[in-house]
Protein backbone atom coordinates (compact mmCIF):
# COMPACT_ATOMS: atom_id res chain seq x y z
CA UNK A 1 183.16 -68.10 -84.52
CA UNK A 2 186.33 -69.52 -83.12
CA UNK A 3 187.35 -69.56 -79.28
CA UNK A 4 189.90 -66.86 -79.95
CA UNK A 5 187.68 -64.63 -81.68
CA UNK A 6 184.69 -65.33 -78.70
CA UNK A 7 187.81 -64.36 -75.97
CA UNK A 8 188.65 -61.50 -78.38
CA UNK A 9 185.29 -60.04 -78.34
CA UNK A 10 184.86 -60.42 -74.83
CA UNK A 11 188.03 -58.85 -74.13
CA UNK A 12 187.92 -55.99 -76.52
CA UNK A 13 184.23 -55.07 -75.04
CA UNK A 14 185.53 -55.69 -71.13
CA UNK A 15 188.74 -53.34 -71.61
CA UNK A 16 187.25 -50.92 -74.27
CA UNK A 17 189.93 -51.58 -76.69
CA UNK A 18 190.10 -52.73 -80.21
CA UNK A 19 190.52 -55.90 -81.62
CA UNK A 20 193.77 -55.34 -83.38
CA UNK A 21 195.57 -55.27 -80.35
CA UNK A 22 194.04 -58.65 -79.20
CA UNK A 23 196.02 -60.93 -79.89
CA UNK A 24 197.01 -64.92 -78.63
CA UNK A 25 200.68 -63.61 -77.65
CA UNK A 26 198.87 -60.09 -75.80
CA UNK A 27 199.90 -60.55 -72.57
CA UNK A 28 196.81 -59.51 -70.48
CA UNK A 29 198.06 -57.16 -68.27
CA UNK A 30 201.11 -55.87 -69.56
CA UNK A 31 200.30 -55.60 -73.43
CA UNK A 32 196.35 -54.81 -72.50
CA UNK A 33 196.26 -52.64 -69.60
CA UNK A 34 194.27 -54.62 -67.52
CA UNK A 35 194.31 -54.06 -63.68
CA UNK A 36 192.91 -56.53 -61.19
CA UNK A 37 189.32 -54.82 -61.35
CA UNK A 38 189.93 -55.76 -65.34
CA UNK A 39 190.85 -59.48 -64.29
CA UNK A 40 187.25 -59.52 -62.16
CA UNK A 41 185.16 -58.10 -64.76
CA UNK A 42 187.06 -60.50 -67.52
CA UNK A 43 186.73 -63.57 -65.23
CA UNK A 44 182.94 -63.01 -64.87
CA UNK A 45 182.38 -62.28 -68.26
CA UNK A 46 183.94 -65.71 -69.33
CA UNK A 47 183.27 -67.79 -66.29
CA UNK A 48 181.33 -69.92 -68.16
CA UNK A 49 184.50 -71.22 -69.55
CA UNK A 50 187.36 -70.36 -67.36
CA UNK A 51 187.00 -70.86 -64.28
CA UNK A 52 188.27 -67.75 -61.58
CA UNK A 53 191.07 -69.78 -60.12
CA UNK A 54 192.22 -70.30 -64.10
CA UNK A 55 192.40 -66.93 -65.13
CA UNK A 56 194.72 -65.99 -61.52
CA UNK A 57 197.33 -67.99 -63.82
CA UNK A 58 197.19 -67.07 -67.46
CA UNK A 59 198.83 -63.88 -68.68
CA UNK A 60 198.37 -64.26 -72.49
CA UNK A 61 194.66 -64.33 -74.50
CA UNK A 62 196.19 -67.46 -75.93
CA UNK A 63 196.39 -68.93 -72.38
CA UNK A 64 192.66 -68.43 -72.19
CA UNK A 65 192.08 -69.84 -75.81
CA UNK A 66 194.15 -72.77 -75.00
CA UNK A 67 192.59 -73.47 -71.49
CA UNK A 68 189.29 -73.65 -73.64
CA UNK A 69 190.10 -75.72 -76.16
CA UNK A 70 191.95 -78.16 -74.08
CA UNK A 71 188.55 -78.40 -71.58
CA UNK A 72 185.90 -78.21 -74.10
């Protein structure tokens, strides 16, 4: 599984949406719907890789793919 499909899954299952609309140019809040209770919940589903104080300053799913990648 690639890390945009892992951050898909985790996103689509966080913000009950589906995976269509996941994309790397989604912006998270605007495109996605998610709120700041949204950014929580996201953050501590992938804290493992991003780190809290990461995810304050992405706003696409390919931020979070490429934050990966580049720290992996």
């Amino acid at each position: 599984m690639s890390t945009f499909e892992r951050v898909q899954k985790i996103i689509c299952e966080q913000l009950e949406i589906d995976s269509h609309l996941v994309t790397e140019d989604a912006s998270i809040s605007g495109d996605l719907g998610a709120d700041s209770l949204d950014l929580v919940d996201l953050s501590m589903s992938i804290q493992e890789e991003v780190p809290d104080d990461v995810l304050d300053h992405v706003r696409t799913v390919g931020d979070i793919v490429k934050f990966i990648e580049d720290n992996a």
